[in-house]
Protein backbone atom coordinates (compact mmCIF):
# COMPACT_ATOMS: atom_id res chain seq x y z
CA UNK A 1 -20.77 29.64 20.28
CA UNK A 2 -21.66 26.93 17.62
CA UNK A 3 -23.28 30.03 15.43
CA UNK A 4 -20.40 32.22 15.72
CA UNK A 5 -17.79 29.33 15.02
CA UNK A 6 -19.93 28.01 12.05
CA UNK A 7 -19.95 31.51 10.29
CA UNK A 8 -16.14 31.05 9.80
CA UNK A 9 -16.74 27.42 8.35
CA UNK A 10 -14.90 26.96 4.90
CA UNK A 11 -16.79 23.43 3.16
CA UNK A 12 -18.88 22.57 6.87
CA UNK A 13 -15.73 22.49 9.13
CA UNK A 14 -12.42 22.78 7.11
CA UNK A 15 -10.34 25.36 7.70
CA UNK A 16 -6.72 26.52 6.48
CA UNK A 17 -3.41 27.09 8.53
CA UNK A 18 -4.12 30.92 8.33
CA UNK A 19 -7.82 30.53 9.04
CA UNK A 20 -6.56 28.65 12.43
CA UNK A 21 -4.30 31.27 13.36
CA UNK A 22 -7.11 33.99 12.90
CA UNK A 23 -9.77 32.35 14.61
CA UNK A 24 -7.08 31.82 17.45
CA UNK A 25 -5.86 35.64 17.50
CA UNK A 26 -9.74 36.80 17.44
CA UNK A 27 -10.32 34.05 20.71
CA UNK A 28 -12.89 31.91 18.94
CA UNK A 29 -10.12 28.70 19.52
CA UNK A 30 -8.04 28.03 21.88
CA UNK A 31 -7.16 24.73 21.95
CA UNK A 32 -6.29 22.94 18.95
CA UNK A 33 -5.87 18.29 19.11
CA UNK A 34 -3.40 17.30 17.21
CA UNK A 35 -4.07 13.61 16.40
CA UNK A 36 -3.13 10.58 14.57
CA UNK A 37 -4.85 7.11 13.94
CA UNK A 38 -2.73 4.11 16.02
CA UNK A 39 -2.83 0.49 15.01
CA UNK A 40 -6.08 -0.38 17.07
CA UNK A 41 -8.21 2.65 15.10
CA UNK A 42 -7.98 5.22 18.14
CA UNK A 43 -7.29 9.08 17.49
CA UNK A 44 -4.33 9.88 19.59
CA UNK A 45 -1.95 13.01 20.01
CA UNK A 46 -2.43 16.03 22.35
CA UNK A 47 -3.78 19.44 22.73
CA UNK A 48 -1.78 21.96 22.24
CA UNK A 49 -2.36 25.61 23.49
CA UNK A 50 -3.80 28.52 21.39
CA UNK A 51 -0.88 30.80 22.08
CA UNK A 52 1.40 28.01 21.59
CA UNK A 53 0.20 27.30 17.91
CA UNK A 54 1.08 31.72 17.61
CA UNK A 55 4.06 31.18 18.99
CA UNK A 56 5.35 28.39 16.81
CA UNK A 57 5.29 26.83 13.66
CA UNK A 58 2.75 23.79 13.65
CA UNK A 59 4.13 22.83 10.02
CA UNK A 60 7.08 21.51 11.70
CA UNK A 61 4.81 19.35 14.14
CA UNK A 62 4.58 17.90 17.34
CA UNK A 63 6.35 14.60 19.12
CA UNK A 64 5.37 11.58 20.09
CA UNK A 65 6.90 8.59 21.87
CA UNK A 66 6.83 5.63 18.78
CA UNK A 67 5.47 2.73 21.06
CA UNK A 68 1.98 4.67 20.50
CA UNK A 69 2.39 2.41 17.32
CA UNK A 70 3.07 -0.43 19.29
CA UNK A 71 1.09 -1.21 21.68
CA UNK A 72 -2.11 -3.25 22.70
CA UNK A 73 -5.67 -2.32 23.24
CA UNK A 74 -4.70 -1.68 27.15
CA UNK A 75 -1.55 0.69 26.04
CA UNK A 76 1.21 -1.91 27.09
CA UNK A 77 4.60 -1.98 25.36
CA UNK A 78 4.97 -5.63 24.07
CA UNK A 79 8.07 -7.09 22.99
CA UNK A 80 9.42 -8.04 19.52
CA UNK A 81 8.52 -4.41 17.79
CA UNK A 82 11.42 -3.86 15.41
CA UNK A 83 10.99 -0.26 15.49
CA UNK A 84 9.74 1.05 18.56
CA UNK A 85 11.65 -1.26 21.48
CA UNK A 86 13.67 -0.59 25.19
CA UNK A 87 17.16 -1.35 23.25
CA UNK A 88 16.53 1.53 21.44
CA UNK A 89 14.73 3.56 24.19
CA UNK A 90 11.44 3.97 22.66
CA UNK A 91 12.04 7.32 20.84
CA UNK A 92 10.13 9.98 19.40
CA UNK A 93 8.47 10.37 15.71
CA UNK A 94 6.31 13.38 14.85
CA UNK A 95 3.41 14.43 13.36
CA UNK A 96 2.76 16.80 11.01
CA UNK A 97 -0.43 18.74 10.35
CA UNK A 98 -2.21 17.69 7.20
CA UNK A 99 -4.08 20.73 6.97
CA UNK A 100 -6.74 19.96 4.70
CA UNK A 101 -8.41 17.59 7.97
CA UNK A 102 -8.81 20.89 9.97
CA UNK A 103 -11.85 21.19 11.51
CA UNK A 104 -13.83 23.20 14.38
CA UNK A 105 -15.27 20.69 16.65
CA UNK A 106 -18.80 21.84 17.23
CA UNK A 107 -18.98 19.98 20.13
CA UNK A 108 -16.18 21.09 22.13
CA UNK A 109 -15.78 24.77 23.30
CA UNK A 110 -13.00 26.22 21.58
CA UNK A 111 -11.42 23.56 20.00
CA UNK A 112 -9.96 22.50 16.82
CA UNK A 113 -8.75 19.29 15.51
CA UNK A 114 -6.12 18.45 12.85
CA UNK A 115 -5.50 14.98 11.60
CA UNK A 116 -1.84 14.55 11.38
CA UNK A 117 0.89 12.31 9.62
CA UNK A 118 3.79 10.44 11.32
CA UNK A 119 7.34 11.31 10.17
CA UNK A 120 10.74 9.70 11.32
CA UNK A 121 12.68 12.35 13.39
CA UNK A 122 13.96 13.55 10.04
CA UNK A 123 10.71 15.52 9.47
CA UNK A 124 10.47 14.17 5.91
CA UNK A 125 10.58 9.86 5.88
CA UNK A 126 6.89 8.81 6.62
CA UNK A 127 6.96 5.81 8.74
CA UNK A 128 5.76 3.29 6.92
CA UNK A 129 3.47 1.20 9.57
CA UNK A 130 1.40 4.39 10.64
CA UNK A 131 -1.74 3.44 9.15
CA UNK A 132 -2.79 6.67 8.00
CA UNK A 133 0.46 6.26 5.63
CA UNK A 134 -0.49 2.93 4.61
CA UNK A 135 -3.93 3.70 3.04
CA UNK A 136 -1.60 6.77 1.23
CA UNK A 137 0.93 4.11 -0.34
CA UNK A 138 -1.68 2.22 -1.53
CA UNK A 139 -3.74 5.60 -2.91
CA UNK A 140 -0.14 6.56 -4.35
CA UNK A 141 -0.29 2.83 -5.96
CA UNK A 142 -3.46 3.34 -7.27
CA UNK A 143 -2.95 7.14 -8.52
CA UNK A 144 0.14 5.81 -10.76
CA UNK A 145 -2.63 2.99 -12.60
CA UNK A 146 -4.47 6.42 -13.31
CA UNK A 147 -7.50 5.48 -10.34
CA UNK A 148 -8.77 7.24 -7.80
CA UNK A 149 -10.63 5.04 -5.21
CA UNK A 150 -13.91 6.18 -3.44
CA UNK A 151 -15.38 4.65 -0.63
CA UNK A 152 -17.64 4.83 2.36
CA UNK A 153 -18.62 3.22 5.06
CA UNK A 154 -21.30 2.42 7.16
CA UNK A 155 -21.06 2.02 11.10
CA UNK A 156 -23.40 -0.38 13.33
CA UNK A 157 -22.94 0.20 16.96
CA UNK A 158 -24.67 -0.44 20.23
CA UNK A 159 -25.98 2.47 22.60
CA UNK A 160 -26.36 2.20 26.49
CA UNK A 161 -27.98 3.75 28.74
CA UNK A 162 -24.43 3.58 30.71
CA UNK A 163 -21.73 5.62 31.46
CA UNK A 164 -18.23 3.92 30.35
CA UNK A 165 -17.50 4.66 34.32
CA UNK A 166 -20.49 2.68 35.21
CA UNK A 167 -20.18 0.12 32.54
CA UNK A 168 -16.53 -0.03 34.04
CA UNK A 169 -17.31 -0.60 37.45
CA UNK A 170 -20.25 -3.26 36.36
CA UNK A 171 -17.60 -5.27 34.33
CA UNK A 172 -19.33 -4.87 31.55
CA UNK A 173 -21.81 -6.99 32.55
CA UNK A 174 -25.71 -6.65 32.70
CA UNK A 175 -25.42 -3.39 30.41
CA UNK A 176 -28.77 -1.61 29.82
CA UNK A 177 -29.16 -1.17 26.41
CA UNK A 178 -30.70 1.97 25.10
CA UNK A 179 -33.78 0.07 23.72
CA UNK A 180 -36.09 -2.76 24.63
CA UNK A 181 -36.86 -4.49 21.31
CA UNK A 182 -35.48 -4.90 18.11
CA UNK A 183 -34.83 -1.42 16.17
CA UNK A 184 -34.42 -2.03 12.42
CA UNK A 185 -35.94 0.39 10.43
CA UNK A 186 -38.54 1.01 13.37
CA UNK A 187 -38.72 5.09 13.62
CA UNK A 188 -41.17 4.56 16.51
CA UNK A 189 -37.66 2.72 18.26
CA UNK A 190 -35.61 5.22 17.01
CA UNK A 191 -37.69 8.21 18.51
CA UNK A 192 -36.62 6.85 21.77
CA UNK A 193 -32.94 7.89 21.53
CA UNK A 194 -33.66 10.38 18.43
CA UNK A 195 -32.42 13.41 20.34
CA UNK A 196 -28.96 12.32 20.93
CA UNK A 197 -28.64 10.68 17.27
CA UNK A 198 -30.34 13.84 15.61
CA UNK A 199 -27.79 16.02 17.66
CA UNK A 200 -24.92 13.43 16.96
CA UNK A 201 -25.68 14.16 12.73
CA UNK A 202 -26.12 18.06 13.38
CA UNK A 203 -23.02 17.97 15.17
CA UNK A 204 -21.02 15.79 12.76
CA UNK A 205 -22.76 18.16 9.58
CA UNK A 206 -21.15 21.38 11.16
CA UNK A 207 -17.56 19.77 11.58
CA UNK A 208 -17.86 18.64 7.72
CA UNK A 209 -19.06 15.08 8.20
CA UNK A 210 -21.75 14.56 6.04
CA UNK A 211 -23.92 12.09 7.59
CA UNK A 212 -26.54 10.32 4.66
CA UNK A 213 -28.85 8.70 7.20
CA UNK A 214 -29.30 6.47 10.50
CA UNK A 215 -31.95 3.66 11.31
CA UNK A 216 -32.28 1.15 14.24
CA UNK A 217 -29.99 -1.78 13.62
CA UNK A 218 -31.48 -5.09 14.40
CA UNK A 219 -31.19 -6.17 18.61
CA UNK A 220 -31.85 -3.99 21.41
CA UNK A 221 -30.11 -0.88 21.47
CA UNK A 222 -28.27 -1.42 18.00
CA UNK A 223 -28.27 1.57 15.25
CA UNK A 224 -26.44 2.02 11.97
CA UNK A 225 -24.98 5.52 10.49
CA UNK A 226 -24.12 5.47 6.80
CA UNK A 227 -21.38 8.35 5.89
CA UNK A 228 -20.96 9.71 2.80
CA UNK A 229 -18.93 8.43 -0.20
CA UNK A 230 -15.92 10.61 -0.14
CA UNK A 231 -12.25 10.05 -2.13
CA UNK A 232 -10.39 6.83 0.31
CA UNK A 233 -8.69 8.87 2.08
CA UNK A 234 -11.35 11.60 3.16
CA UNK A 235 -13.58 9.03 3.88
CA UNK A 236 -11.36 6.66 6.03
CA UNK A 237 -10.19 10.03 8.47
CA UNK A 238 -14.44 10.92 8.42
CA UNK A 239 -14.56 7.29 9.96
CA UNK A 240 -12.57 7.56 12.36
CA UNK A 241 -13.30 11.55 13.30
CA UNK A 242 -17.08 10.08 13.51
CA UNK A 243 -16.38 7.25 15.82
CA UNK A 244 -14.14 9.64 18.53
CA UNK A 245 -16.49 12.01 18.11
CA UNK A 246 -19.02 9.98 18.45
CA UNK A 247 -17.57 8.22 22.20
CA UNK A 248 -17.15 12.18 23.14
CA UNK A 249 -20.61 13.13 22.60
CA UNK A 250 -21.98 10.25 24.32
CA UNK A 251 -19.46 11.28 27.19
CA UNK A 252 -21.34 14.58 27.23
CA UNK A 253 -24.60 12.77 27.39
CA UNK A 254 -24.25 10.74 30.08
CA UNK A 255 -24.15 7.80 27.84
CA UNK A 256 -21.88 4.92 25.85
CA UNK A 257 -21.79 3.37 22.67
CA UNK A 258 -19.21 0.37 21.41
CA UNK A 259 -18.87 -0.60 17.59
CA UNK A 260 -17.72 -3.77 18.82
CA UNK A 261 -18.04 -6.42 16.38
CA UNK A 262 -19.92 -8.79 18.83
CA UNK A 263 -20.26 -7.07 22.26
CA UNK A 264 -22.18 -10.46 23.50
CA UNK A 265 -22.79 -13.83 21.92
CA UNK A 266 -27.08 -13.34 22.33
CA UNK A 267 -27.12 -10.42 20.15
CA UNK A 268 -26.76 -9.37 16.68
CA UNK A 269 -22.78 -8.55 15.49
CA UNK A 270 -21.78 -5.16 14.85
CA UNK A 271 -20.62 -4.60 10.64
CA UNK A 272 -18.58 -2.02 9.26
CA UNK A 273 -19.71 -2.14 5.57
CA UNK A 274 -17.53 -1.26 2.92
CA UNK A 275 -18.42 0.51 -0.60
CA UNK A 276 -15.68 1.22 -3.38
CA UNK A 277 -15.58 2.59 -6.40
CA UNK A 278 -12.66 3.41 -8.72
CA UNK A 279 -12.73 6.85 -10.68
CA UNK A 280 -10.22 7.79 -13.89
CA UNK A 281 -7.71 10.40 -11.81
CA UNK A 282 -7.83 12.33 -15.40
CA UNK A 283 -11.75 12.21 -16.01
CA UNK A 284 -13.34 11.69 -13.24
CA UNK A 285 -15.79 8.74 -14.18
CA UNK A 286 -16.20 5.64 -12.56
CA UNK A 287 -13.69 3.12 -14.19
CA UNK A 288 -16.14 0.13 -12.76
CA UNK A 289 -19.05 1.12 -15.31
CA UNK A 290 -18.24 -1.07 -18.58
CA UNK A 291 -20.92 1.52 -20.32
CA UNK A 292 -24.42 1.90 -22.17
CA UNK A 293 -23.59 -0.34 -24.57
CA UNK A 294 -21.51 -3.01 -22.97
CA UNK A 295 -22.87 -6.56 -22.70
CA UNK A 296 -22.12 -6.44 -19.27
CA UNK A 297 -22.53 -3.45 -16.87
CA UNK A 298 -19.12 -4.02 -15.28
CA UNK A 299 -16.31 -3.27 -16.57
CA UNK A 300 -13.20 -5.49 -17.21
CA UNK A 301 -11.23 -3.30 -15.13
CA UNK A 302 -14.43 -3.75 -12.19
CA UNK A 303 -13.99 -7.45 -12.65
CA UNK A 304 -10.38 -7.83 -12.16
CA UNK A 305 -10.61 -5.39 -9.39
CA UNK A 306 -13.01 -7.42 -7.56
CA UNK A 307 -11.17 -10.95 -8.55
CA UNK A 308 -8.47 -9.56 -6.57
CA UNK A 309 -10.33 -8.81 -3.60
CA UNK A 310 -12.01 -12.06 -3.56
CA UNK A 311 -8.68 -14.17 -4.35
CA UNK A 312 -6.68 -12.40 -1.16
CA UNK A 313 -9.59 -11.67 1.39
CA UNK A 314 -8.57 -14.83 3.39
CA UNK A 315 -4.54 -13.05 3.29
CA UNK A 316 -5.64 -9.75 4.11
CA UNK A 317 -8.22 -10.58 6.80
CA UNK A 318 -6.40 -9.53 9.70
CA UNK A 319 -7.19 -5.69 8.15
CA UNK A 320 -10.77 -7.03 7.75
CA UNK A 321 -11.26 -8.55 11.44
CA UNK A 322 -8.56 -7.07 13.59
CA UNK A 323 -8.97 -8.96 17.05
CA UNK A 324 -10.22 -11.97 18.62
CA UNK A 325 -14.01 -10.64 19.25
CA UNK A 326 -13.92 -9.87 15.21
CA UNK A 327 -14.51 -13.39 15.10
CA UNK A 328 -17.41 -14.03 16.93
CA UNK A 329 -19.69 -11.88 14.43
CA UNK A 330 -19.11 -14.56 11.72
CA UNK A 331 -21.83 -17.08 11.86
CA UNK A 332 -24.12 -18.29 9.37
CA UNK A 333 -27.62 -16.26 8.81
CA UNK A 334 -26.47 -13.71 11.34
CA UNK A 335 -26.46 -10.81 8.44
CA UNK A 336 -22.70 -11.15 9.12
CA UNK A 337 -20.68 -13.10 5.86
CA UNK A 338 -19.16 -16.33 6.13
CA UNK A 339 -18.46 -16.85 2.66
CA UNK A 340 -15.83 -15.03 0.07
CA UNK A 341 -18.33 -14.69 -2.85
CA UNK A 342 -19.45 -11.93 -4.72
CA UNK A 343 -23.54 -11.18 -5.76
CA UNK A 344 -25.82 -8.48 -7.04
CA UNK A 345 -27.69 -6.96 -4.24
CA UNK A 346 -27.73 -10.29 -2.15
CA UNK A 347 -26.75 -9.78 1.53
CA UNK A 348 -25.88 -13.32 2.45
CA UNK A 349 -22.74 -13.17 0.00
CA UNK A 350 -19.51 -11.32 1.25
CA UNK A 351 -19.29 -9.09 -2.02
CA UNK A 352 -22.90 -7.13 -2.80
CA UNK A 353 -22.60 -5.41 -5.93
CA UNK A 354 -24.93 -2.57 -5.85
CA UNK A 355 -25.57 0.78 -8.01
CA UNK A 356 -25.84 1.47 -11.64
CA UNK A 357 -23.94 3.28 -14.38
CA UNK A 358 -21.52 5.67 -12.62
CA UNK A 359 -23.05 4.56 -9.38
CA UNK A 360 -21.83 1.06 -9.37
CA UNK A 361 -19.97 -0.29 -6.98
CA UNK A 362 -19.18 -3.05 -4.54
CA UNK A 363 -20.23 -3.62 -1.19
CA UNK A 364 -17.72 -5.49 1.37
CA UNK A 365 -19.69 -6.90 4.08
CA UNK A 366 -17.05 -8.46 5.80
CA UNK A 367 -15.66 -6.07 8.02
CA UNK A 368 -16.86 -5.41 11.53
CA UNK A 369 -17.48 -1.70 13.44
CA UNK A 370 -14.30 -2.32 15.28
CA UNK A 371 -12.12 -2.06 11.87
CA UNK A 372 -9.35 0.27 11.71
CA UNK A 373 -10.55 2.11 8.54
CA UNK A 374 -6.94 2.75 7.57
CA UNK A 375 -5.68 -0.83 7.51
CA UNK A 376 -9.44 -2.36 6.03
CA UNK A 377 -9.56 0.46 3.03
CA UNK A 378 -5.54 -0.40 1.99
CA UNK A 379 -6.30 -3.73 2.15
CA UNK A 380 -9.23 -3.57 -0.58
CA UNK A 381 -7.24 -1.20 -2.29
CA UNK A 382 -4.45 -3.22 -2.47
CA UNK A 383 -5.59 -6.78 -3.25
CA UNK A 384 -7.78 -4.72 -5.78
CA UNK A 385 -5.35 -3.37 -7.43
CA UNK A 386 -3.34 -6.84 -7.63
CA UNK A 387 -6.12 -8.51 -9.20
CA UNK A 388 -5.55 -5.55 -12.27
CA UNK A 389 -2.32 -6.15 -12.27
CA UNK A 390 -2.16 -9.89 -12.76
CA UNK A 391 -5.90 -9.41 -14.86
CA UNK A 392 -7.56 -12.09 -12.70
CA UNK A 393 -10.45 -13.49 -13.92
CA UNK A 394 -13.54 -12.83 -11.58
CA UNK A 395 -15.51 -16.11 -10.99
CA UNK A 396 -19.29 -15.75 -12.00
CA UNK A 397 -21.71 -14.06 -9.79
CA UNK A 398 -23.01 -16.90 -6.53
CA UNK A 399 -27.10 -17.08 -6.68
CA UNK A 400 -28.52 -18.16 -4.20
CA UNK A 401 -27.98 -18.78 -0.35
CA UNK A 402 -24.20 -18.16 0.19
CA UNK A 403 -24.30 -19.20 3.81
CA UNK A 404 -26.30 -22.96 2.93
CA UNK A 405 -22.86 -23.31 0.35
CA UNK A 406 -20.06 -25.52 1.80
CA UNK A 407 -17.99 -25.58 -1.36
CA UNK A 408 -16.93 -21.85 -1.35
CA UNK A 409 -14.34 -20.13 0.09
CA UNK A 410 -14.95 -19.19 3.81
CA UNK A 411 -13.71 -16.10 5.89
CA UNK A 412 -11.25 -17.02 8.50
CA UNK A 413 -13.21 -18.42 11.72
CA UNK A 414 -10.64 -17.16 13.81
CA UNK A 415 -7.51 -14.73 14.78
CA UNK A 416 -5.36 -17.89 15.17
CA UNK A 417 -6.98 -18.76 11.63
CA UNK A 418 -6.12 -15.49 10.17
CA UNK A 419 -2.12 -14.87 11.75
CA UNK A 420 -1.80 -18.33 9.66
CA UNK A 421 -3.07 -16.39 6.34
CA UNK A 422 -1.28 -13.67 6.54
CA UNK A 423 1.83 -15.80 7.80
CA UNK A 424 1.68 -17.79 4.61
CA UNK A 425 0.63 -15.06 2.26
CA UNK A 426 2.57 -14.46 -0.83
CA UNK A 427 1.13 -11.20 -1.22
CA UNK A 428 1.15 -9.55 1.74
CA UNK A 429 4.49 -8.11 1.51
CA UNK A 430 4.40 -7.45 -1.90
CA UNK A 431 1.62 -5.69 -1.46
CA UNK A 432 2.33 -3.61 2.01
CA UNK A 433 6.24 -4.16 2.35
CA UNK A 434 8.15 -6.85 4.72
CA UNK A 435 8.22 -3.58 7.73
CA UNK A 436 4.16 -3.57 7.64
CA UNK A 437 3.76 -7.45 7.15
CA UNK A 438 5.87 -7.88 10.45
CA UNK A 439 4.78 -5.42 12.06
CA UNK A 440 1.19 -6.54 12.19
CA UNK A 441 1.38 -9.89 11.90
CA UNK A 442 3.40 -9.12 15.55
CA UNK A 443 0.59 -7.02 17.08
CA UNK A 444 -2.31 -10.08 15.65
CA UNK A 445 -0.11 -12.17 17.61
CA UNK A 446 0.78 -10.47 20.58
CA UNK A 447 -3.46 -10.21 21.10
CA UNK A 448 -3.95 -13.56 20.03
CA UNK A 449 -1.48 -14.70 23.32
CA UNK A 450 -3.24 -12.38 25.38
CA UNK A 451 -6.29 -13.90 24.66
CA UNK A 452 -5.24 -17.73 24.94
CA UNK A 453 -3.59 -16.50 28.32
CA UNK A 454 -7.31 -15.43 29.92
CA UNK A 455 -8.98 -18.22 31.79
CA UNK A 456 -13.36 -16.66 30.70
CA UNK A 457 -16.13 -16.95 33.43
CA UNK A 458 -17.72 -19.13 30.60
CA UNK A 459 -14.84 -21.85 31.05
CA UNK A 460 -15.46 -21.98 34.94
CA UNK A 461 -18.85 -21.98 34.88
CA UNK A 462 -18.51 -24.99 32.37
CA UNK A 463 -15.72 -27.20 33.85
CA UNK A 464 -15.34 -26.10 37.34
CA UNK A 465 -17.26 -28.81 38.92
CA UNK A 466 -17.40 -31.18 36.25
CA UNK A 467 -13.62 -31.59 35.90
């Protein structure tokens, strides 16, 4: 099956409206997901039927109830949404087939998968706090300045020996890890659970995600896949088709993975590096590169870029470090960032800038696995593209031991922390519009009161006799 389906493969994986349509009529698919990314960084939609997609039109889409985009990690319907709410009875949007995401899932017997965009009921208004729509406003931003943005990013994630049904039942406690000792860069630790990751990276190269490498991350069970560099957009739906497909696979396997930022406070925190580049929409090159004969390899517009980012990480952090556990992973000489500096090819700063000549770039290293890719890429984007704007200077480079500094700027150390950032931001708005702003800052606090609600076993086991 995978050999037949791969033969029609246009670029590894993408496919064409038409090319769907034959592959359907000639019974190599027949069942095609039609999904979109939800605040939390999930791919949700439905399947939809071979015969139905011959029968009608998918360019006109499918609908969805709107409190998809609005509610919490356990799918309830909060309160104080402006646009998806029971006084207005929780109505439908659609979405609409971009067809350049369509891909054959290698994994899945025939089945298909197009990322979609969400529309108002008028087929034609995006709505604005899909977050698929607000990494395009921000690419539409940045496409005006004449810049196209690359990026990438790289996963860590832990892999269990678990079902999720078992982990489930267990409470997620006294998981067995899928290793013993620590992995990083050990191949010997790596051969252990080599035949799932090597099929995971075959799997992923067929459906046109090109996978650059994977090594054992650094705690029991950890591991680390790097994707490749693709324009924002591309690369942010490869993230999230890699981590659902990912979750699937390991369904398959009889296994379970989490790219939680900090799945328990012993072990090592899960990141979600960033890398970004900006490119000249006309010519192609990487704006970031000053030149051969600049005094300094980056270029002004590089520097401003980057002055940007640094100035408004603390404003935008709730893209960076979506949830309460985001939080935890912070903590000094953990490999995780506490401090909003930038360095050359120094991992304790929160900025690395790496690469040379049309291969430089920067590194974010703030963001943990559990990112939305959507909300954390439009964020750089955006602050990035303030900092041209208003030509902000970019302080020198740190040397030295970021995390041993007290007098820089720190990452939020919370969510509570980080709703007051955003809450006091002047640029939040101006940067994503008042309907995003709200909306977000809503769902940060709706989990944060969930959270501050939930009485831990750790708060027992400390005060219940002692009290």
């Amino acid at each position: 099956m995978e050999k037949t389906l791969s033969n029609y493969s246009e670029a590894k994986g993408t496919s064409t409206k038409n090319k769907l349509l034959q592959l359907i009529k000639e019974g190599q698919i027949d069942t095609v997901i039609l999904g979109f990314c939800d605040m939390q960084g999930r791919f949700m939609g439905k399947r939809v039927t071979g015969t139905y997609c011959l029968e009608n039109d998918l360019d006109t889409g499918t609908h969805f109830c709107n409190y998809l985009l609005g509610t919490d990690f356990e799918m309830n319907v909060p309160e104080g949404y402006e646009s998806m709410n029971w006084n207005d009875g929780y109505g439908d949007w659609i979405a609409k087939p971009d067809w350049d995401t369509f891909k054959v899932i290698p994994w899945l017997e025939k089945t298909a998968s197009i990322f979609c965009d969400v529309y108002e009921m008028d087929g034609t208004t995006p709505v604005a706090v899909a977050p698929r729509n607000i990494l395009k406003s921000q690419l539409k931003k940045a496409a005006q300045m004449g810049f196209q943005p690359y990026m990438a990013s790289e996963l860590e994630f832990y892999l269990f020996t678990e079902t999720y049904e078992t982990a489930h039942e267990k409470e997620y406690r006294s998981l067995q890890t899928a290793g013993h000792v620590n992995e990083d860069y050990n191949l010997l630790q790596g051969t252990r659970n080599e035949p799932l990751y090597q099929k995971i990276r075959q799997y992923m190269d067929k459906a046109g995600i090109p996978i650059e490498s994977s090594k054992g991350e650094a705690y029991y069970g950890q591991h680390e896949i790097n994707l490749k560099y693709a324009d924002a957009l591309k690369a942010a739906d490869q993230h999230l088709f890699f981590k659902h497909g990912m979750k699937e696979i390991c369904i398959q396997n009889e296994r379970s993975v989490t790219f939680m930022s900090k799945p328990h406070h012993e072990w090592t925190g899960s990141s979600g590096h960033i890398h970004l580049s900006l490119t000249n929409i006309h010519t192609g090159k990487n704006v970031f590169f000053a030149g051969e004969d600049a005094s300094s390899s980056m270029s002004k517009t590089m520097q401003h870029f980057m002055a940007g980012v640094l100035s408004y990480t603390r404003d935008f952090s709730l893209f960076f470090a979506p949830n309460v556990n985001s939080f935890k992973r912070f903590s000094p000489n953990s490999w995780a960032p506490v401090n909003i500096v930038w360095s050359k090819d120094n991992r304790s700063a929160g900025y690395r800038v790496v690469g040379n000549d049309n291969h430089l770039r920067f590194e974010s290293r703030i963001p943990g696995a559990d990112m939305n890719p959507y909300l954390a890429y439009s964020a750089l984007i955006g602050a990035g593209l303030l900092g041209i704007e208003q030509e902000l200077e970019l302080s020198p480079e740190f040397k030295g031991n970021a995390y041993a500094d007290p007098n820089v700027k720190r990452i939020p150390s919370s969510l509570h922390e980080a709703i007051m950032c955003w809450e006091n931001s002047g640029v939040i708005s101006k940067v994503l519009g008042d309907k995003v702003a709200k909306h977000y800052l809503h769902a940060a606090t709706v989990e944060q009161q969930a959270f501050d609600r939930f009485v831990s076993n750790w708060e027992i086991a400390r005060y219940f006799e002692q009290c």
